[in-house]
N, C-alpha and C. Protein backbone atom coordinates (compact mmCIF):
# COMPACT_ATOMS: atom_id res chain seq x y z
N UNK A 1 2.79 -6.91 -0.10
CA UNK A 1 1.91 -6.33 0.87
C UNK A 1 2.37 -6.70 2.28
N UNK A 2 2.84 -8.07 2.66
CA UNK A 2 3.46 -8.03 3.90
C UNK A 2 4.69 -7.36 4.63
N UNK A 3 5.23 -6.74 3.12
CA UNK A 3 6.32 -6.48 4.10
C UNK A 3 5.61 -4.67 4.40
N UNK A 4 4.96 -4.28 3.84
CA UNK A 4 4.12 -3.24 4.39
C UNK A 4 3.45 -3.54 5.72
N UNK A 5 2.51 -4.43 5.92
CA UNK A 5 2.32 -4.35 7.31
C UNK A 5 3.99 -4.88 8.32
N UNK A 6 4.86 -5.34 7.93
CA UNK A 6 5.72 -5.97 9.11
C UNK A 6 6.23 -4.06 9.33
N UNK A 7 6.63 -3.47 7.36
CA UNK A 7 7.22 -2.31 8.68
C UNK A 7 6.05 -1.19 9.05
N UNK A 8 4.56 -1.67 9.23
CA UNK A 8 3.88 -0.66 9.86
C UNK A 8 3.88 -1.31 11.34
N UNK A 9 4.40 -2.84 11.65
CA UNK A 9 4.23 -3.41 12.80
C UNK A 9 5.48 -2.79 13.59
N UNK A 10 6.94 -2.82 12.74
CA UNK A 10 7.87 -2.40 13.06
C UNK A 10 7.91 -1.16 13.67
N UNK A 11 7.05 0.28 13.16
CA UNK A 11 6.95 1.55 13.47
C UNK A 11 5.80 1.06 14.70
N UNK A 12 4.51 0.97 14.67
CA UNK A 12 4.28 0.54 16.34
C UNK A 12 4.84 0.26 17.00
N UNK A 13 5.86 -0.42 17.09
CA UNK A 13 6.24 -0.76 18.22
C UNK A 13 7.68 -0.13 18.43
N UNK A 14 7.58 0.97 17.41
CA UNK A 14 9.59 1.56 17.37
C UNK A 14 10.59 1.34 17.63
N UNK A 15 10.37 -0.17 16.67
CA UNK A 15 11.42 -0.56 15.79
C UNK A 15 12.10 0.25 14.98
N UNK A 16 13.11 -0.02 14.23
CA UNK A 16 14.15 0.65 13.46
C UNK A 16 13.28 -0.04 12.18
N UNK A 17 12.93 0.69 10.96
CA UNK A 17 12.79 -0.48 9.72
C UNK A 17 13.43 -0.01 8.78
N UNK A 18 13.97 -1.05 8.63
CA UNK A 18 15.63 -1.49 7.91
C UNK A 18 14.86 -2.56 7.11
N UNK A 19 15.75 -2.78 6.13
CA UNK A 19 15.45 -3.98 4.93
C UNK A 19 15.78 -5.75 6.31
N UNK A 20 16.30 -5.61 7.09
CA UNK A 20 16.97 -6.47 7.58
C UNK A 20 16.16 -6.77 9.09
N UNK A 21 14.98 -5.98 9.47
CA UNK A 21 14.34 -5.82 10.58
C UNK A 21 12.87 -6.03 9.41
N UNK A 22 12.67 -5.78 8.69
CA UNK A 22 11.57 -6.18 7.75
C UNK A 22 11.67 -7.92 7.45
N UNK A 23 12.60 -8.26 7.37
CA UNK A 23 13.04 -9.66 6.28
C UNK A 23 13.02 -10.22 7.76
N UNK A 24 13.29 -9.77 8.76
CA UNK A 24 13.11 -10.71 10.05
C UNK A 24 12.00 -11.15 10.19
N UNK A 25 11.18 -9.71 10.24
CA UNK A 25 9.59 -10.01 10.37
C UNK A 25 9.14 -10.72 9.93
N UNK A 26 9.26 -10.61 8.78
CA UNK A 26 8.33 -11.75 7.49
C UNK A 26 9.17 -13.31 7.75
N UNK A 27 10.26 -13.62 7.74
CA UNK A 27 10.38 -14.68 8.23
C UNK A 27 10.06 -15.48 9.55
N UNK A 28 9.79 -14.75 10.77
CA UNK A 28 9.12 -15.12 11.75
C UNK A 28 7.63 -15.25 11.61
N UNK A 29 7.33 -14.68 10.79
CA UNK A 29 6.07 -14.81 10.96
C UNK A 29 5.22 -16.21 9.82
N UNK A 30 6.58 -16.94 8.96
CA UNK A 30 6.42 -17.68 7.68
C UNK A 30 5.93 -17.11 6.66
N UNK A 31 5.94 -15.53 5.99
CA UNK A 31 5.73 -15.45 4.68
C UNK A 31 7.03 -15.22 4.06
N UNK A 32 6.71 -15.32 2.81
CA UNK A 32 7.73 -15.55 2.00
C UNK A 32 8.52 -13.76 1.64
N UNK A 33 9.47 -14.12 1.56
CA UNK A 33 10.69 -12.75 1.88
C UNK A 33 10.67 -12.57 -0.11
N UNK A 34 10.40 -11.34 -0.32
CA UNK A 34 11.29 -10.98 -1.46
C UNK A 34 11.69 -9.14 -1.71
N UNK A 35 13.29 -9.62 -1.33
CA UNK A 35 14.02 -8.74 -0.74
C UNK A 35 13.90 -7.76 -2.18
N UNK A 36 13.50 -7.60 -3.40
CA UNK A 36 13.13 -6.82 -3.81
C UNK A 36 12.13 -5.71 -3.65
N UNK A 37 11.14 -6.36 -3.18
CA UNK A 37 10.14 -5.86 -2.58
C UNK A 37 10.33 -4.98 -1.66
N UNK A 38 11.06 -5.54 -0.48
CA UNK A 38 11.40 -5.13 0.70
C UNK A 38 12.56 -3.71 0.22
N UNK A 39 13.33 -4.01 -0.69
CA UNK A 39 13.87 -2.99 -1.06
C UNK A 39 12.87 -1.39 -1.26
N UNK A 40 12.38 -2.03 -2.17
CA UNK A 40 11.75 -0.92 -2.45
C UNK A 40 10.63 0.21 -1.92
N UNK A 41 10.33 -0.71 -0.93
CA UNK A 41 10.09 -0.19 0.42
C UNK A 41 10.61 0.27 1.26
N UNK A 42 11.99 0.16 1.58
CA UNK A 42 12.55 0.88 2.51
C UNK A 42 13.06 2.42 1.68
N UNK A 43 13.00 2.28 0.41
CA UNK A 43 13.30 3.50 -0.35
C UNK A 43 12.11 4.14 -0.39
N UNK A 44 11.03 3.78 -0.28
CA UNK A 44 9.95 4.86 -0.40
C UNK A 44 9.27 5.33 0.42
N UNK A 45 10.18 4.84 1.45
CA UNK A 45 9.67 5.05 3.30
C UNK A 45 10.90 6.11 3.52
N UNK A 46 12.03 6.27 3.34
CA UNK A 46 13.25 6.90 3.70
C UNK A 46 12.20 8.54 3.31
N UNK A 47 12.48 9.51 4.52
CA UNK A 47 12.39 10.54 5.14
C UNK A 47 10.71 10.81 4.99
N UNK A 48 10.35 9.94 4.48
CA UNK A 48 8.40 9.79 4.95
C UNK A 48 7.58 9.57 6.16
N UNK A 49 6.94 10.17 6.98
CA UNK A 49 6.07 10.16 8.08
C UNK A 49 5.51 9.33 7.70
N UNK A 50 5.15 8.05 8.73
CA UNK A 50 4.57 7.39 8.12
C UNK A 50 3.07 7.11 9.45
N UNK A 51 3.12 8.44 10.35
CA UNK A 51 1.81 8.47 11.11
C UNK A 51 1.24 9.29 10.35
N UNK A 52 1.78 10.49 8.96
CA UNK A 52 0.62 11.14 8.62
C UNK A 52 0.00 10.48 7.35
N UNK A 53 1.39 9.25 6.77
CA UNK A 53 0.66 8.33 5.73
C UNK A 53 -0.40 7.71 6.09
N UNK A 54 -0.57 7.02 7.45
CA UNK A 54 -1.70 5.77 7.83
C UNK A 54 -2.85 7.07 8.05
N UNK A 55 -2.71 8.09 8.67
CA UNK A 55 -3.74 9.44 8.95
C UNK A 55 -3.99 9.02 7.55
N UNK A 56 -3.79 9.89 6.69
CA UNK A 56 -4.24 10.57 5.50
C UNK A 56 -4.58 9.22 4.67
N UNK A 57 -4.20 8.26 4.98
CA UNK A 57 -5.15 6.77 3.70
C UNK A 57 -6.09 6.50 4.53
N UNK A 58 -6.29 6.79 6.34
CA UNK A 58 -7.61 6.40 6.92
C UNK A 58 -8.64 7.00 6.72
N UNK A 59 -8.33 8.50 6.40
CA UNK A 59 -9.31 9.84 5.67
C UNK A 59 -10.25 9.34 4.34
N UNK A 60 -9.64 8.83 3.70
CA UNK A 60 -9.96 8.68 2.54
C UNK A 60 -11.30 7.91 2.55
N UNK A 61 -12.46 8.72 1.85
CA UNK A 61 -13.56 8.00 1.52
C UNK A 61 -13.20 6.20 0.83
N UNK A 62 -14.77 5.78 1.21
CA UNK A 62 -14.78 4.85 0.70
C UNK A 62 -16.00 4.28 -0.46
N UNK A 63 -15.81 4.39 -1.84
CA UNK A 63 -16.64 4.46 -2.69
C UNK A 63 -17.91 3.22 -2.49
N UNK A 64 -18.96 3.85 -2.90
CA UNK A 64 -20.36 2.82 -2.76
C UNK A 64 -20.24 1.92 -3.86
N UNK A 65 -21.27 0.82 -3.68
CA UNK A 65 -20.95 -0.15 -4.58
C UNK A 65 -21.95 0.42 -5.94
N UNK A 66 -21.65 0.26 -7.12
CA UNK A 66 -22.51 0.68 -8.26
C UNK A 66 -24.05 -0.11 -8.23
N UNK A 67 -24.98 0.88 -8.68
CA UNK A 67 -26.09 0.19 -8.61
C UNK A 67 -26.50 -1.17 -9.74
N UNK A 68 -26.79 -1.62 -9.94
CA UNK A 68 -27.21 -2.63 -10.79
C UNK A 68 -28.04 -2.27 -11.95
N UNK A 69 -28.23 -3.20 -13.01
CA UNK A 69 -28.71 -3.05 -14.46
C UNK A 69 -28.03 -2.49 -15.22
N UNK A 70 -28.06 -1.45 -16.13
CA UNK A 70 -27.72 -1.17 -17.45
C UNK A 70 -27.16 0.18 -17.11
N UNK A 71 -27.64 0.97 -16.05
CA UNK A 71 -26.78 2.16 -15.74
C UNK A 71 -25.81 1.81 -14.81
N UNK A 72 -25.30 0.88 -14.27
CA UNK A 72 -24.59 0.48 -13.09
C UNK A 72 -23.52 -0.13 -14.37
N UNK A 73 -23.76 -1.06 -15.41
CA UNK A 73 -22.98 -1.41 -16.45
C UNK A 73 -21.84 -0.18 -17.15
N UNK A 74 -22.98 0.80 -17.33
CA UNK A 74 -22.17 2.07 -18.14
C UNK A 74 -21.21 2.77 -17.20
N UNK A 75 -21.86 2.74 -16.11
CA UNK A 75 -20.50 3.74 -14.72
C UNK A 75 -19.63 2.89 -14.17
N UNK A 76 -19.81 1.10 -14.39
CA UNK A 76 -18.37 0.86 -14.22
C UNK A 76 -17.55 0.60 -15.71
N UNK A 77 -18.25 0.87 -16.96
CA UNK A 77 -17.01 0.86 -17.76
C UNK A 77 -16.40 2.24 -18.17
N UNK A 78 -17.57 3.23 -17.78
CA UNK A 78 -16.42 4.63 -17.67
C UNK A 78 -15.45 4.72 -16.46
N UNK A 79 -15.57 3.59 -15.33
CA UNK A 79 -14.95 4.03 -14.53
C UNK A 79 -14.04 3.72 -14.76
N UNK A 80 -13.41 2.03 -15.92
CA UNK A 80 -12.64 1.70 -15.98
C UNK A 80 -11.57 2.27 -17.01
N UNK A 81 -12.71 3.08 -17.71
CA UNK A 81 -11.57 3.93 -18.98
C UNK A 81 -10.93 4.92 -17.89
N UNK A 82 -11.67 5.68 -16.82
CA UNK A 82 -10.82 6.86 -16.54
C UNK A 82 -9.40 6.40 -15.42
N UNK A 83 -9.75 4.71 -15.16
CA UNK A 83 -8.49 4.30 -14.22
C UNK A 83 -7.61 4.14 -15.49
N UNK A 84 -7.46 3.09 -16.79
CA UNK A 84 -6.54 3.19 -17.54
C UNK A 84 -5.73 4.56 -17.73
N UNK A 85 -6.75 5.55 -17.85
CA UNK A 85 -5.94 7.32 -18.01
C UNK A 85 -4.87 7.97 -16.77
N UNK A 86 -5.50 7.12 -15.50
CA UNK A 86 -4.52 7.74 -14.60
C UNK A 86 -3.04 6.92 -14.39
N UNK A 87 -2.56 8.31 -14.19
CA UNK A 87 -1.01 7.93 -13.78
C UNK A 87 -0.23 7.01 -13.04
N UNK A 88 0.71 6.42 -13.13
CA UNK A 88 1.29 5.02 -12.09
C UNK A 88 1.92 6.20 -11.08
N UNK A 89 1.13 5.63 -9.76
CA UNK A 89 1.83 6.45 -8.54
C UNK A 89 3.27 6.38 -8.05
N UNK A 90 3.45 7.08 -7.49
CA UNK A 90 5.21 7.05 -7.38
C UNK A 90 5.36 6.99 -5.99
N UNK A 91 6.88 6.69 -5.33
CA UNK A 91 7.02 6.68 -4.59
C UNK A 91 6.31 5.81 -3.44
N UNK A 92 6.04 5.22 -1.91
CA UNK A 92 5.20 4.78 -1.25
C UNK A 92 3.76 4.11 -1.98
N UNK A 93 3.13 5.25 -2.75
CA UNK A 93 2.30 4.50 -3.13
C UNK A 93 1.96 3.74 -4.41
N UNK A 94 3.41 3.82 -5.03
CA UNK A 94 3.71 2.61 -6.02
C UNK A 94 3.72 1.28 -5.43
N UNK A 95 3.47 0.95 -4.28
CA UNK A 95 3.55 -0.56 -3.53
C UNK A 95 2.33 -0.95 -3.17
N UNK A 96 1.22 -0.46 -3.26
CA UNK A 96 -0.15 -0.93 -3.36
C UNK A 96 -0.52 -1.26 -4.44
């Protein structure tokens, strides 16, 4: 997750983000670097906008909390069967 915010810090301030301008970040700042990570981030950022990514995840509703007792029980364990059913996201948002 940090090296997501270093290269959303990197694009504010238009920086270049490179695996090597990321791994700076995170070391100046003392978290811990793992250049796998960082890899795979710079691959799922390559030819992605990433002002209409932060747009379009700020859009996004934000779900209410379930009500309590015995019907609040049943809608979070259907909720949890229908997350097992969905798909592993690809690309960018395989890193959340």
């Amino acid at each position: 997750m940090e090296s997501i915010y270093a290269a959303l810090l990197l694009h504010k301030v238009g920086g270049k983000i490179s695996a090597t301008n990321v791994e700076k970040v995170l070391t100046a700042a003392g978290a811990k670097v793992d250049k796998d990570q960082i890899a795979k981030l710079i691959t799922g950022l390559k030819g992605a906008d990433i002002d209409e990514i932060v747009k379009s995840a700020s859009a996004m509703p934000v779900a209410a909390a379930p009500a309590g007792g015995k019907a609040g029980k049943k809608e979070e364990k259907k909720k949890k069967e229908e997350e097992e059913v969905e798909e592993e996201p690809t690309g960018i948002g395989s890193l959340f």
